[in-house]
N, C-alpha and C. Protein backbone atom coordinates (compact mmCIF):
# COMPACT_ATOMS: atom_id res chain seq x y z
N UNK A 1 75.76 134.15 3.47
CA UNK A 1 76.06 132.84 4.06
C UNK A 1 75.45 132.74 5.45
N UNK A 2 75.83 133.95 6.53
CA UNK A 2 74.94 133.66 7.49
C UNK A 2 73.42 133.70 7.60
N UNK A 3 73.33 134.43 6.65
CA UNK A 3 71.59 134.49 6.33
C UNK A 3 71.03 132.66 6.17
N UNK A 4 71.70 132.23 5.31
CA UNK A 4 71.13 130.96 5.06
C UNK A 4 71.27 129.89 6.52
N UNK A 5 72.41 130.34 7.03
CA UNK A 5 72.93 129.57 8.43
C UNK A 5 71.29 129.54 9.14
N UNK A 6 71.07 130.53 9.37
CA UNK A 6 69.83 131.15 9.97
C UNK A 6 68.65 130.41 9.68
N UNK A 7 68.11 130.28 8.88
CA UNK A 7 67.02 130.61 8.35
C UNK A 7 67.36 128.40 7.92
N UNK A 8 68.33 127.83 7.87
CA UNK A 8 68.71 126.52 7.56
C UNK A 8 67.86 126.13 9.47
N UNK A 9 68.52 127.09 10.19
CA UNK A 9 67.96 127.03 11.83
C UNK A 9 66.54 126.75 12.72
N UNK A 10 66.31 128.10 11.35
CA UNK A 10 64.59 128.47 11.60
C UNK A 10 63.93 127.12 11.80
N UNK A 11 64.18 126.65 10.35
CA UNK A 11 63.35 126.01 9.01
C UNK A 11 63.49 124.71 10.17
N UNK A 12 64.51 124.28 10.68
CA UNK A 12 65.24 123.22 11.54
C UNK A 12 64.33 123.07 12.80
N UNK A 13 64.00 124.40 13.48
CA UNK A 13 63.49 124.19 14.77
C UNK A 13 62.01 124.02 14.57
N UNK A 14 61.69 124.78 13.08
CA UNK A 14 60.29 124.55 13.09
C UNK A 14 59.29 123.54 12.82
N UNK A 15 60.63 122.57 12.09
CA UNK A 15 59.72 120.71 12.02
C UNK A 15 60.03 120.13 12.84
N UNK A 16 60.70 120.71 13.70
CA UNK A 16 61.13 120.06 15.45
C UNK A 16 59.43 120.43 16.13
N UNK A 17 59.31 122.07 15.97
CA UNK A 17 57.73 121.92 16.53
C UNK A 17 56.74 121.48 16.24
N UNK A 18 56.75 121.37 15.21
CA UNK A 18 56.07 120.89 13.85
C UNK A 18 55.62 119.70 14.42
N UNK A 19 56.77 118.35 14.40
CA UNK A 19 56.72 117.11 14.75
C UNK A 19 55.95 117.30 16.27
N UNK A 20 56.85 117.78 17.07
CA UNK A 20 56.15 117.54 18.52
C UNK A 20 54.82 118.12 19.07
N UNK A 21 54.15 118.79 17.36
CA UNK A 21 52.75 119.45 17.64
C UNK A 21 51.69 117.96 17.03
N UNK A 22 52.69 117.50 16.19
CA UNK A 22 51.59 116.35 15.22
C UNK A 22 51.62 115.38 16.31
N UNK A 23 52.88 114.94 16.99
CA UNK A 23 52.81 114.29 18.13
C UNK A 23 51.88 114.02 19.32
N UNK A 24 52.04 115.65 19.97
CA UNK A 24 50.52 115.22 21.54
C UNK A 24 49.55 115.32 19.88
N UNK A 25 48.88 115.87 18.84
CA UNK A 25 47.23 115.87 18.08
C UNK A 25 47.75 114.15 17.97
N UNK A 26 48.55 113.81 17.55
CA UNK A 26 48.15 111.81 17.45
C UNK A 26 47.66 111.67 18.34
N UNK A 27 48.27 112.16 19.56
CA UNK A 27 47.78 111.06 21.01
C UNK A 27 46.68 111.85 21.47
N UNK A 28 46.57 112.61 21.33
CA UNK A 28 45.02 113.04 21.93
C UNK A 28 44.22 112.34 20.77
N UNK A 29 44.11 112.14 19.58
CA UNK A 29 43.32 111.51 18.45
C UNK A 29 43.02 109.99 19.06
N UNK A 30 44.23 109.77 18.88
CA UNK A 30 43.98 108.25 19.93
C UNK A 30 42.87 107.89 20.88
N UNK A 31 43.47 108.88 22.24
CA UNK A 31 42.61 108.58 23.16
C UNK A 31 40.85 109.02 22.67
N UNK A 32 41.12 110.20 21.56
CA UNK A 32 39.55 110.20 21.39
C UNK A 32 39.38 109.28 20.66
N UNK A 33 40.29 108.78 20.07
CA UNK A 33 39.17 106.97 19.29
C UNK A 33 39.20 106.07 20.14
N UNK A 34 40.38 106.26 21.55
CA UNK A 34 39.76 104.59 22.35
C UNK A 34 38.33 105.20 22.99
N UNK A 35 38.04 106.70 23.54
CA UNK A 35 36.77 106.61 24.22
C UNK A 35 35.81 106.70 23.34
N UNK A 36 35.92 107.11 22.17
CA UNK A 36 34.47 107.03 21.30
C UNK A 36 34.43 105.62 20.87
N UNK A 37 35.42 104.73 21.10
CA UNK A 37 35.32 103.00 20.28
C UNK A 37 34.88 102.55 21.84
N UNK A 38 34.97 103.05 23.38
CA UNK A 38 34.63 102.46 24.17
C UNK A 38 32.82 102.66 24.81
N UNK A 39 32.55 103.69 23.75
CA UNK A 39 30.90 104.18 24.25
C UNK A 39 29.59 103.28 23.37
């Protein structure tokens, strides 16, 4: 049972980084399409 507690934790924090890694690659993607749409 605590094994799963755990690992329910892991799994938890790691689409937390997950998300806030896809997050800044959007916005840096962004800004590289406003300066390559501004050249």
């Amino acid at each position: 049972m605590k094994i799963k507690k755990s690992l329910k934790t892991k799994i938890k924090s790691f689409l937390e980084m997950f998300a806030e890694t896809t997050q800044d690659l959007s916005k840096k993607l962004g800004f590289f399409n406003l300066s390559m749409l501004k050249n």
